[in-house]
Protein backbone atom coordinates (compact mmCIF):
# COMPACT_ATOMS: atom_id res chain seq x y z
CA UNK A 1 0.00 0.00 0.00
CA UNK A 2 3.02 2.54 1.18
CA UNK A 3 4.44 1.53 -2.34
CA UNK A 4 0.80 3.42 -4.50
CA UNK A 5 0.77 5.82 -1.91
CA UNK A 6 4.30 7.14 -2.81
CA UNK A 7 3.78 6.30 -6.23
CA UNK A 8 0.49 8.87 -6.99
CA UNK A 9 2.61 11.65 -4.96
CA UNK A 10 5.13 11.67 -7.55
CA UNK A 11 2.98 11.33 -10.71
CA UNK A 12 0.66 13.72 -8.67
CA UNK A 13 3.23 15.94 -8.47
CA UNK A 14 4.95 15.61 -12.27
CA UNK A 15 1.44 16.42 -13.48
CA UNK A 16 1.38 19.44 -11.03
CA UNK A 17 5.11 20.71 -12.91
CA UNK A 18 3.41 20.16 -16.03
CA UNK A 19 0.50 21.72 -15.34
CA UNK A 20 2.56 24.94 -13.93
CA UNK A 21 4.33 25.56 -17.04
CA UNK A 22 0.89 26.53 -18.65
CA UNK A 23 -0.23 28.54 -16.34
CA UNK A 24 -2.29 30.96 -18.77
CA UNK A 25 -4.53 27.26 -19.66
CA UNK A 26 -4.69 26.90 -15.91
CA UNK A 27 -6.41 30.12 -15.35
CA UNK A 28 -8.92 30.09 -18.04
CA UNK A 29 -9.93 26.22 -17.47
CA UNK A 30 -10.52 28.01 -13.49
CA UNK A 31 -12.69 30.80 -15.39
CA UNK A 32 -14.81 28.21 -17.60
CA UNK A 33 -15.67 26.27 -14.71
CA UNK A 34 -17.14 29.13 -12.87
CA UNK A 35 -18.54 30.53 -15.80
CA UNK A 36 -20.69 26.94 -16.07
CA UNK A 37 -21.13 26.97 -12.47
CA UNK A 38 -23.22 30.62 -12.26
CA UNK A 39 -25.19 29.90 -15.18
CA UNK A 40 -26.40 26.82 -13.44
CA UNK A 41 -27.04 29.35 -10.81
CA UNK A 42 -29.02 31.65 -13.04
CA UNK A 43 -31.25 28.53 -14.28
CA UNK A 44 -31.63 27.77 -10.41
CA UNK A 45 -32.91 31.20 -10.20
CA UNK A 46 -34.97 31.90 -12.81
CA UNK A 47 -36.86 28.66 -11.93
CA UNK A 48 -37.59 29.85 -8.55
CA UNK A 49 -38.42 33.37 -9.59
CA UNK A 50 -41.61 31.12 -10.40
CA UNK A 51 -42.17 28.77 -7.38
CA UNK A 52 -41.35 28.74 -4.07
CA UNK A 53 -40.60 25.14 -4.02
CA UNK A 54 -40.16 21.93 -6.23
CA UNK A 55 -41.09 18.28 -5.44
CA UNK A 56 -40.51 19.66 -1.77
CA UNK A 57 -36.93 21.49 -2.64
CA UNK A 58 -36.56 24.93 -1.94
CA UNK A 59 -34.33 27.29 -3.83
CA UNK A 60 -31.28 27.23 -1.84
CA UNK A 61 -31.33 23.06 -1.29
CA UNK A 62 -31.38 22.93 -4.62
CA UNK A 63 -28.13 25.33 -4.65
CA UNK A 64 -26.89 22.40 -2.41
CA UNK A 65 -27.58 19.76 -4.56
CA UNK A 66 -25.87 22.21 -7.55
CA UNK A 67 -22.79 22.66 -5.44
CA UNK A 68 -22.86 19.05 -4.46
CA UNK A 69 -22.60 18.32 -7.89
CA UNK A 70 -19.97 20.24 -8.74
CA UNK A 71 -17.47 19.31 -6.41
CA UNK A 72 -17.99 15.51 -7.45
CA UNK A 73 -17.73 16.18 -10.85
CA UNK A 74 -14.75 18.14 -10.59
CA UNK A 75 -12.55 15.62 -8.36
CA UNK A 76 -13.61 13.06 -10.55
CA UNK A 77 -12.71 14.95 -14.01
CA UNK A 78 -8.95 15.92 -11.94
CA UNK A 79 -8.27 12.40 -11.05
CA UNK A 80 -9.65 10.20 -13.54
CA UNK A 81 -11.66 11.82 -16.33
CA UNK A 82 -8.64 12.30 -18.39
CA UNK A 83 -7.08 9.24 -18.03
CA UNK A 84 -10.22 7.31 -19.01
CA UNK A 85 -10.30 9.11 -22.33
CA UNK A 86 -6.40 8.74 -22.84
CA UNK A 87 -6.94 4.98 -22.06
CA UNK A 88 -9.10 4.19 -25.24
CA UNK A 89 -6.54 5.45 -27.59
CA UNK A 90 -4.05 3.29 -25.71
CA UNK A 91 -6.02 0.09 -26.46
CA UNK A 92 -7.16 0.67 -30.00
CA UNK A 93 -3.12 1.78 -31.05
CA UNK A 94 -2.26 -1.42 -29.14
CA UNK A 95 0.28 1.38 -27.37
CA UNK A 96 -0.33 -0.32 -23.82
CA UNK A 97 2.65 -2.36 -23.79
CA UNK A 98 5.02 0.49 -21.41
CA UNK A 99 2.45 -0.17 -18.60
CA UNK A 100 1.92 -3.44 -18.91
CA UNK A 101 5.34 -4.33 -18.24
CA UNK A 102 5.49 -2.53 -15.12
CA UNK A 103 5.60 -3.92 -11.99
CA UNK A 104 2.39 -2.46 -10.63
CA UNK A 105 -1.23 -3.28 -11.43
CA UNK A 106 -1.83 -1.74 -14.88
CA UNK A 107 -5.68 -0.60 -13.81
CA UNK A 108 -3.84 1.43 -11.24
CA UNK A 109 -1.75 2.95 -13.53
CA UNK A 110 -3.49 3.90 -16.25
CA UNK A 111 -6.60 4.95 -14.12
CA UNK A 112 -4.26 7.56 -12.07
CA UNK A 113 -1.43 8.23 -14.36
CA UNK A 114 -2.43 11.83 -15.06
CA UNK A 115 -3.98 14.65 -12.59
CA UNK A 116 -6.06 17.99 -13.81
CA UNK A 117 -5.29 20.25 -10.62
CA UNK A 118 -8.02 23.17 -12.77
CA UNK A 119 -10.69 20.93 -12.08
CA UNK A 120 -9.18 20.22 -8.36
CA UNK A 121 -9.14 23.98 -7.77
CA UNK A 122 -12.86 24.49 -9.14
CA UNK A 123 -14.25 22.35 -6.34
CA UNK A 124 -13.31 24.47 -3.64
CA UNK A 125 -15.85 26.95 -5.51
CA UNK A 126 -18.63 24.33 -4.73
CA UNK A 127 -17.50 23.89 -1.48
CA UNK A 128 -17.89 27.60 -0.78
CA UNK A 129 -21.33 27.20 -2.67
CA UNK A 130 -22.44 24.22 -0.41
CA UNK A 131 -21.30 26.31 2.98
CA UNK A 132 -23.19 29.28 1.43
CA UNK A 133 -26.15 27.68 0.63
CA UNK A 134 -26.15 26.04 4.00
CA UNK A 135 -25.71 29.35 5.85
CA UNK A 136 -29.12 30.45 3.83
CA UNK A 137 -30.77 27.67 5.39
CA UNK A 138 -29.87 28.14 8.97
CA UNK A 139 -28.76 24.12 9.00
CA UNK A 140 -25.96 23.50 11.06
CA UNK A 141 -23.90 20.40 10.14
CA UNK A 142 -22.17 18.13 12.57
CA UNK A 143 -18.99 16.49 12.31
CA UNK A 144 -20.67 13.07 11.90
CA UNK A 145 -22.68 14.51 8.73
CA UNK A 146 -19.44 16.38 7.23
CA UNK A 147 -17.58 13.12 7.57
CA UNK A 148 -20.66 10.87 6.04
CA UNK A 149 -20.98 14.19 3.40
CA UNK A 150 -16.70 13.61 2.44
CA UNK A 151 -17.43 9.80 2.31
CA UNK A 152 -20.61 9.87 0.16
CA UNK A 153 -18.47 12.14 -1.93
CA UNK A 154 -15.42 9.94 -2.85
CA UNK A 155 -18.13 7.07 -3.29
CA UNK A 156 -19.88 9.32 -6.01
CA UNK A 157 -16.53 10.05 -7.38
CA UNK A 158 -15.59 5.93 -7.27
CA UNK A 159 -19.36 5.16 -9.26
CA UNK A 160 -18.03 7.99 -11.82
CA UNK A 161 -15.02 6.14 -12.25
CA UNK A 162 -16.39 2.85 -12.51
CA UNK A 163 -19.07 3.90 -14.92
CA UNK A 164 -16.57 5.85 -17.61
CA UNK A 165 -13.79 3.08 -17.45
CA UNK A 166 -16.66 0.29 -18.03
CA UNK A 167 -17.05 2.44 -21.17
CA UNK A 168 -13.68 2.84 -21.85
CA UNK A 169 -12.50 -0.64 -21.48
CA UNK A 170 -15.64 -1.84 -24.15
CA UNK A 171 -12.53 -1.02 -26.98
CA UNK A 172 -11.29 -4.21 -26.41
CA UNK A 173 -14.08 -5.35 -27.95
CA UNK A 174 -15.40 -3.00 -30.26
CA UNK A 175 -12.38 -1.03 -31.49
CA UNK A 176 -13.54 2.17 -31.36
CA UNK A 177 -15.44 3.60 -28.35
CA UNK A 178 -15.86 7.68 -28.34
CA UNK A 179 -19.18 7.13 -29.02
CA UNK A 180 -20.09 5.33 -26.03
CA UNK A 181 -17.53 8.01 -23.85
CA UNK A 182 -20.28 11.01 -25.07
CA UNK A 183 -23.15 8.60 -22.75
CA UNK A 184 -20.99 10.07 -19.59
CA UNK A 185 -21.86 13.84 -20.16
CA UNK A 186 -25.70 12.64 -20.96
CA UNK A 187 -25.99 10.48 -17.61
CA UNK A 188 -24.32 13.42 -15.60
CA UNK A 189 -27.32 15.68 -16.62
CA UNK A 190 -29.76 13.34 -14.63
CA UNK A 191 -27.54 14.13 -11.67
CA UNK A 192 -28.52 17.74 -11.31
CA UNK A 193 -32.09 17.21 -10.24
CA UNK A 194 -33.43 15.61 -7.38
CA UNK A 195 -34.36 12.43 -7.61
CA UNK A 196 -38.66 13.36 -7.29
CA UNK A 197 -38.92 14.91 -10.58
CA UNK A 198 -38.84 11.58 -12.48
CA UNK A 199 -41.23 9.11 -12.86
CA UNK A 200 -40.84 5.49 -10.36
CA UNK A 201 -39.29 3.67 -13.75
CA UNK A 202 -36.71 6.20 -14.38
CA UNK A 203 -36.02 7.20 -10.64
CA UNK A 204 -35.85 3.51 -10.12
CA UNK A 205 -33.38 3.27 -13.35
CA UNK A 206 -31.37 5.55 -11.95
CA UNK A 207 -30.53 4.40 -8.39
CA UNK A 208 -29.36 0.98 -9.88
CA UNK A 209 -28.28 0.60 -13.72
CA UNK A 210 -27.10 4.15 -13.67
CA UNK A 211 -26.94 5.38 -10.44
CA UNK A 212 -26.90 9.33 -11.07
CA UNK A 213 -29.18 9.52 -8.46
CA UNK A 214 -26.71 8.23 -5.91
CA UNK A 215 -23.76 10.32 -7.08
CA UNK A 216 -25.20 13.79 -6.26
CA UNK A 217 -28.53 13.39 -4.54
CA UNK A 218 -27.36 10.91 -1.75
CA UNK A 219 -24.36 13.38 -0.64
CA UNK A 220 -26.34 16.61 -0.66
CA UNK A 221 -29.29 14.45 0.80
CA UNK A 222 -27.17 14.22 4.15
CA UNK A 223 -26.39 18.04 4.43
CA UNK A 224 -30.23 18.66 4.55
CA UNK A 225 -31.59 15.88 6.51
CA UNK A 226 -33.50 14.39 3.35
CA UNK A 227 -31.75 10.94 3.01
CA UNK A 228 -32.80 7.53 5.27
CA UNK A 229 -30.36 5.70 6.74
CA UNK A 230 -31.17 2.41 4.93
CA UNK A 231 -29.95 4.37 1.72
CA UNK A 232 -26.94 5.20 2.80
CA UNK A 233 -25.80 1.86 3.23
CA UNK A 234 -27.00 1.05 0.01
CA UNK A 235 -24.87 3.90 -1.47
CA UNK A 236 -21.77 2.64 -0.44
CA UNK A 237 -22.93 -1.15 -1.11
CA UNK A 238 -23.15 0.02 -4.97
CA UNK A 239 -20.36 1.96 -5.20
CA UNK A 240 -17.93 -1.30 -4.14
CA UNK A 241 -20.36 -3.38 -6.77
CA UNK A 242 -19.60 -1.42 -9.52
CA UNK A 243 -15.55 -1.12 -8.44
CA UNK A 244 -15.73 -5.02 -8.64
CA UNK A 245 -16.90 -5.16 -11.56
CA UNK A 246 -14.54 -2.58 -13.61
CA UNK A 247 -11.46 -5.27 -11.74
CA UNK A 248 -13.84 -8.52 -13.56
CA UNK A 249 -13.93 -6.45 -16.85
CA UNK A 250 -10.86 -5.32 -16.92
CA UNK A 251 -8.99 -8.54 -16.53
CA UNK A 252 -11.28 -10.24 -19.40
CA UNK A 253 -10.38 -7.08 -21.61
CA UNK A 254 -6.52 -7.57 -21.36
CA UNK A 255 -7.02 -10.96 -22.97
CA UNK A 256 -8.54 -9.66 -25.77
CA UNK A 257 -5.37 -6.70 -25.81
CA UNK A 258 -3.49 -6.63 -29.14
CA UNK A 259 -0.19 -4.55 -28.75
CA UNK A 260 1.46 -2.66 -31.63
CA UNK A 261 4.15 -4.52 -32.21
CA UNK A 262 1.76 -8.00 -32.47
């Protein structure tokens, strides 16, 4: 374990010397994200300017839930969004072979080989959106919610993960999977709602087969003292499901792995 640990400090910090010799990129990739993040803002308030409430949300919960969102998103696009899109090109140019050969395990390696620290420094802004929000509401959180909050969070980030690499990994068997990559930016949009606005089939859909539900609901859920206990548990009992399975799918894709030079 000591051996990753030290091992994603120094690719951590390569990408971080990397990432500092463009710092002009850096800035503006800070400026898009909080660009997108206020116009989700202005949606949140325009809607509002019309209701006082939907499906039993008030305006600033739903700022939670849009804050919420953000910060998973953006930890998940700095430690692994890149990487899944690198690793399709890998497979289909058979140009796997350096990391195979390591001695570490290649799923590892190619899931954490590169870092975005933009998208690292845009979640602090939905952070300071979440504390805002929660400040508007008068709800006080305790150090047992912050912790479940931080842990609901990396298990959101972990079903992200699990749910791009499954798509990634499907070029071992088709060749050619950007197509399939676009479905991640088209399940992320169910994310951004609470769960009550869809119908039982599709609310139902999306707590198991594709559990956007889970990835932004359940954490912001906890913050205003809308999610059940018995939930919880199943959170976390789906998140390590779906990890399992991108190990299984993995090691049946390497077997189907044709390197350049074969």
């Amino acid at each position: 374990m000591g051996r990753y640990i030290r091992l994603t400090g120094l690719m951590m910090k390569n990408c971080l010397i990397r990432e500092m010799q463009f710092k002009a990129n850096f800035l503006v990739r800070l400026l898009t994200e909080f660009m997108w993040l206020g116009m989700q803002f202005i949606y949140i308030g325009v809607i509002y300017g019309q209701t006082n409430s939907i499906v039993g949300w008030s305006m600033w919960q739903m700022v939670v839930l849009a804050g919420t969102n953000h910060v998973i998103t953006q930890l998940f696009e700095a430690l692994f969004y890149d990487n899944c899109i690198r690793l399709t090109d890998q497979i289909r140019q058979g140009d796997m072979d350096f990391n195979l050969i390591k001695p570490i395990n290649t799923q590892f390696l190619v899931s954490l080989r590169y870092t975005d620290y933009s998208s690292i420094a845009n979640s602090t802004i939905g952070l300071g959106v979440i504390l805002f929000a929660l400040n508007k509401l008068s709800v006080t959180v305790g150090w047992g919610d912050a912790f479940l909050f931080a842990a609901l969070v990396v298990n959101s980030v972990l079903i992200y993960y699990a749910m791009l690499f499954t798509l990634s990994i499907w070029t071992f068997w088709i060749g050619r999977s950007n197509n399939l990559m676009e479905l991640y930016w088209q399940f992320g949009q169910f994310s951004r709602y609470p769960g009550d606005i869809y119908p039982w089939l599709v609310r139902a859909m999306l707590k198991t087969v594709i559990p956007m539900l889970i990835v932004s609901n359940f954490p912001a859920e906890v913050l205003i003292n809308k999610l059940e206990g018995g939930w919880i548990f199943y959170g976390f009992a789906l998140g390590v499901s779906f990890l399992a399975f991108t190990v299984w799918l993995w090691q049946k894709g390497l077997r189907r792995y044709r390197s350049a030079s074969s």
